[in-house]
N, C-alpha and C. Protein backbone atom coordinates (compact mmCIF):
# COMPACT_ATOMS: atom_id res chain seq x y z
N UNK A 1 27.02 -10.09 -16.47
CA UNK A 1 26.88 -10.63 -15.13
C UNK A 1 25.52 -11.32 -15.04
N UNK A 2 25.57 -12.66 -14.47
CA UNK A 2 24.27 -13.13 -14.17
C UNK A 2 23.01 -12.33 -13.36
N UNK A 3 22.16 -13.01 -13.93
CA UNK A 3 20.64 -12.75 -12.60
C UNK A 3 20.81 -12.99 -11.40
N UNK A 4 20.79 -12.16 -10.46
CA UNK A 4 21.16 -12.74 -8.98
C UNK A 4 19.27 -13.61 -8.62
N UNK A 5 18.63 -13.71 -9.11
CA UNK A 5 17.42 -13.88 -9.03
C UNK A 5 16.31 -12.88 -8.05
N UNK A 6 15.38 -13.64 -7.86
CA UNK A 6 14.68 -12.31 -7.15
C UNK A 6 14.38 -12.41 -5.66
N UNK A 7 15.39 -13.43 -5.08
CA UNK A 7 15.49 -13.11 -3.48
C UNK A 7 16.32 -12.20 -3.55
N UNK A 8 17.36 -12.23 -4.19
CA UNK A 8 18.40 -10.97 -3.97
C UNK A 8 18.05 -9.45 -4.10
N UNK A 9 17.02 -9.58 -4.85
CA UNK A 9 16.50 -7.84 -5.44
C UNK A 9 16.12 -7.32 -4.01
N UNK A 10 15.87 -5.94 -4.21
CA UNK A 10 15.40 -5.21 -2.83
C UNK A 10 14.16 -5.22 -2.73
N UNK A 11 13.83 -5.13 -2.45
CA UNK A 11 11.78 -4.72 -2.80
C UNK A 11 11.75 -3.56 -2.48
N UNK A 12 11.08 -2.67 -2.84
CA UNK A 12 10.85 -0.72 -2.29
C UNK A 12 10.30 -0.94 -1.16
N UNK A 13 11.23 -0.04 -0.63
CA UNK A 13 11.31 0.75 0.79
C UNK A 13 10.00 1.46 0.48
N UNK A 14 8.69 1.52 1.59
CA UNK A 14 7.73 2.53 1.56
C UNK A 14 8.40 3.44 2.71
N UNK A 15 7.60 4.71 2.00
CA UNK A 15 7.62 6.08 2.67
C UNK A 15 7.03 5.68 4.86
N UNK A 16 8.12 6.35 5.03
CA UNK A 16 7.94 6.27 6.92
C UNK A 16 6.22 6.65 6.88
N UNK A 17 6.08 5.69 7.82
CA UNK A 17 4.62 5.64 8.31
C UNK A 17 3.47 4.68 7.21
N UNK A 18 4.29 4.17 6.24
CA UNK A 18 3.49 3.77 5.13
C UNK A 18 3.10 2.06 5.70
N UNK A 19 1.99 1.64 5.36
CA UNK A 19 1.91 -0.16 5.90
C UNK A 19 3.27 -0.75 4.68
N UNK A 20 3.88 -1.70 5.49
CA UNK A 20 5.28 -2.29 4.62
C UNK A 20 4.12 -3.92 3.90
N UNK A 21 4.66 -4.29 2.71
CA UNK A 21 3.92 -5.22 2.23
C UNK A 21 3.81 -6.70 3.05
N UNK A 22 2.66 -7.34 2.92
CA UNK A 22 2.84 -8.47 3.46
C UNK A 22 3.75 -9.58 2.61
N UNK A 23 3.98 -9.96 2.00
CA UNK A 23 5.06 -10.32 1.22
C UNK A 23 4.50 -11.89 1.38
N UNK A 24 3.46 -12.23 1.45
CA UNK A 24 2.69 -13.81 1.49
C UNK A 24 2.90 -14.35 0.42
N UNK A 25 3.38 -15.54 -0.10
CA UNK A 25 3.29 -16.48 -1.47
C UNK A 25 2.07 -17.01 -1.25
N UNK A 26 1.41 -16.81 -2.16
CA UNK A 26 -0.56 -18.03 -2.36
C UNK A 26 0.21 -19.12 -3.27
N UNK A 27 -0.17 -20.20 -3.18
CA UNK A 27 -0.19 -21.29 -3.76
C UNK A 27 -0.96 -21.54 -4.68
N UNK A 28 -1.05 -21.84 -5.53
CA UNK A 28 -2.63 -22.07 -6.61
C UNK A 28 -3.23 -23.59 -5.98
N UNK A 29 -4.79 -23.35 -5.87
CA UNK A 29 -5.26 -24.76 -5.25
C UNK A 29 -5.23 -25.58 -6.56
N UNK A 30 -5.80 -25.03 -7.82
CA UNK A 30 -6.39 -25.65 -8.57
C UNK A 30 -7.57 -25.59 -9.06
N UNK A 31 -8.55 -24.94 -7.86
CA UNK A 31 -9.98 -24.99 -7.76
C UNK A 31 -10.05 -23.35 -8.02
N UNK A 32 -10.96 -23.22 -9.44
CA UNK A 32 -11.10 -21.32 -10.19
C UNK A 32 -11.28 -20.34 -8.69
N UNK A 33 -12.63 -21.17 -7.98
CA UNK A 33 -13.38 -20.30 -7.24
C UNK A 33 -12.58 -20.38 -6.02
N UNK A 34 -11.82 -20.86 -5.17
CA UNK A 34 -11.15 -21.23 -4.19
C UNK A 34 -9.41 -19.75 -4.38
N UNK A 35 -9.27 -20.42 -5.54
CA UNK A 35 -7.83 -19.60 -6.14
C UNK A 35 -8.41 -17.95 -6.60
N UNK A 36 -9.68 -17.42 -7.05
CA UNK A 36 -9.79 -16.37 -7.04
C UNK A 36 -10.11 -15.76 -5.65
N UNK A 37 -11.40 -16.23 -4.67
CA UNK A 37 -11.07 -16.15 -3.35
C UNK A 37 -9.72 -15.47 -2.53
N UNK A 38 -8.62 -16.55 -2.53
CA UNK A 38 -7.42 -16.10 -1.98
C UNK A 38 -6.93 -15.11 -2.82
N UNK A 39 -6.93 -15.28 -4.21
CA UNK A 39 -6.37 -13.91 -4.89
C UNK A 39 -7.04 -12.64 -4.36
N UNK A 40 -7.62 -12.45 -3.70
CA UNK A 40 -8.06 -11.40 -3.04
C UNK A 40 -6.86 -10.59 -2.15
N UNK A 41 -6.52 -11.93 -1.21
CA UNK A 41 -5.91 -11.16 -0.07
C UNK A 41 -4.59 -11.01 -0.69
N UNK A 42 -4.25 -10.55 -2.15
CA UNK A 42 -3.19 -9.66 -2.27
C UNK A 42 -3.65 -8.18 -2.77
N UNK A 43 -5.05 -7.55 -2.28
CA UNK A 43 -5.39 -6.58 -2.26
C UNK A 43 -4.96 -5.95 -0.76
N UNK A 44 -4.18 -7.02 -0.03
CA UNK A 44 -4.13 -6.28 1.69
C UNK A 44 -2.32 -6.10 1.40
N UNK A 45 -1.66 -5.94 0.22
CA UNK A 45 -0.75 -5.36 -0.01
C UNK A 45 -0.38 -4.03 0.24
N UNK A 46 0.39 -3.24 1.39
CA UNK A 46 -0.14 -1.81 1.28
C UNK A 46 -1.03 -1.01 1.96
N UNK A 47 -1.78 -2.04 2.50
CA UNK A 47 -3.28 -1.53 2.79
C UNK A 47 -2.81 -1.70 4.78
N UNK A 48 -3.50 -0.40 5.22
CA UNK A 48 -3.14 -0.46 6.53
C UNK A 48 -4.04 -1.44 7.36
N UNK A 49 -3.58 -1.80 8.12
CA UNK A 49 -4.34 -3.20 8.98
C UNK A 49 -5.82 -2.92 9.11
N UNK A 50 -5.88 -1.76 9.22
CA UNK A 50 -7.51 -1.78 9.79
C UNK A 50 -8.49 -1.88 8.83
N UNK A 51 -8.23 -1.39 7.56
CA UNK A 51 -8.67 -2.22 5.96
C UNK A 51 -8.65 -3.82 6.00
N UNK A 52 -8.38 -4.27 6.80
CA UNK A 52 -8.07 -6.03 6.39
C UNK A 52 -9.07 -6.72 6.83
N UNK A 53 -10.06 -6.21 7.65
CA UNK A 53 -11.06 -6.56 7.84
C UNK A 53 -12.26 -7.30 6.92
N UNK A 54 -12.48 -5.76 5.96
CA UNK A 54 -13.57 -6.14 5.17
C UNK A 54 -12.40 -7.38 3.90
N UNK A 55 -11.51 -7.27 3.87
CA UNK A 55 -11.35 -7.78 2.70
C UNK A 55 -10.96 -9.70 3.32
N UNK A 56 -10.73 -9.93 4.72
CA UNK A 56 -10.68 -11.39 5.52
C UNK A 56 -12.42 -11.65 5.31
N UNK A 57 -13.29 -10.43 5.70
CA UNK A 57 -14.61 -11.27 5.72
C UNK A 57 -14.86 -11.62 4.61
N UNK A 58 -14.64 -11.13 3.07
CA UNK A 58 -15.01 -11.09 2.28
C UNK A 58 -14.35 -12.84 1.28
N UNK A 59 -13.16 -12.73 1.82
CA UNK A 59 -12.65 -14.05 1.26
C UNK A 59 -13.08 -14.91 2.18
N UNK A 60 -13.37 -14.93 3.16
CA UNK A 60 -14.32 -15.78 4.32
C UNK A 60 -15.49 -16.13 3.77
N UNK A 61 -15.88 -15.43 3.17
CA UNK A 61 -17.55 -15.51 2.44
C UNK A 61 -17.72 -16.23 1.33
N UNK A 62 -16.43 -15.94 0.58
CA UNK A 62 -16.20 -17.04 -0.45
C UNK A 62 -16.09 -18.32 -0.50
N UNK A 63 -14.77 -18.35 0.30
CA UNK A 63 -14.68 -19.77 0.45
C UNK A 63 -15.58 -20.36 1.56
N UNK A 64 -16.92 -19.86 1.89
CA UNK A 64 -18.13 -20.28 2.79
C UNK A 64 -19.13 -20.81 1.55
N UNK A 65 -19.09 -19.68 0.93
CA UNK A 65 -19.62 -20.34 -0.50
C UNK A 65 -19.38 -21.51 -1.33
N UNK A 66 -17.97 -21.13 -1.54
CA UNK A 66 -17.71 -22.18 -2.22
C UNK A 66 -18.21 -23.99 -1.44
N UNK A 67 -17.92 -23.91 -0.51
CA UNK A 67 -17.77 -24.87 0.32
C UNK A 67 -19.62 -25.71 0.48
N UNK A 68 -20.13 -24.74 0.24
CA UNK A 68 -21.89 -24.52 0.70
C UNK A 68 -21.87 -25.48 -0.36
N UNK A 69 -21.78 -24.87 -1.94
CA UNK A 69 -21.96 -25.45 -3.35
C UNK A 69 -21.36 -26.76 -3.21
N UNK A 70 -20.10 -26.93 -2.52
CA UNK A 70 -19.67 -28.26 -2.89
C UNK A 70 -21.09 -29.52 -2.28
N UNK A 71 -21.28 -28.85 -1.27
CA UNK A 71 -22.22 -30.01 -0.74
C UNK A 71 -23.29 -29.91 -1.33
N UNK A 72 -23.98 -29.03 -1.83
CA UNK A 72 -25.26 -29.13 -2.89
C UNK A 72 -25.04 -30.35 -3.93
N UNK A 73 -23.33 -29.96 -4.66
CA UNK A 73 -23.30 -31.06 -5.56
C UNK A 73 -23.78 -32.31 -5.35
């Protein structure tokens, strides 16, 4: 029997009361420092909302950075 592919699969059910995944697709920009940045916010997989804080400022900071450097160039 074929691959139904992987919209069809289930994804795991978390345990009642558990945060359910954000299930976001990232895009790759292209740019190392930009694309590791966002690779961050699949650490808020899981993670209950009130954790999402430090990890939004933190990719906030990055791509503040990054952005800083571009104009130095």
């Amino acid at each position: 029997m074929p691959d139904p592919g992987p919209e069809s699969r289930s994804a795991p059910v978390p345990a009642p009361g558990e945060p359910l995944p954000l299930g976001v697709g990232l895009t790759p920009t292209g740019h190392p420092a930009v694309d590791a940045g966002l690779a961050r916010l699949a650490a808020l997989d899981g993670v209950p909302t009130d954790a999402h804080v430090a990890v939004y400022e933190d990719v906030h900071q990055r791509l503040a950075d990054t952005l800083a450097a571009l104009d130095r160039d």
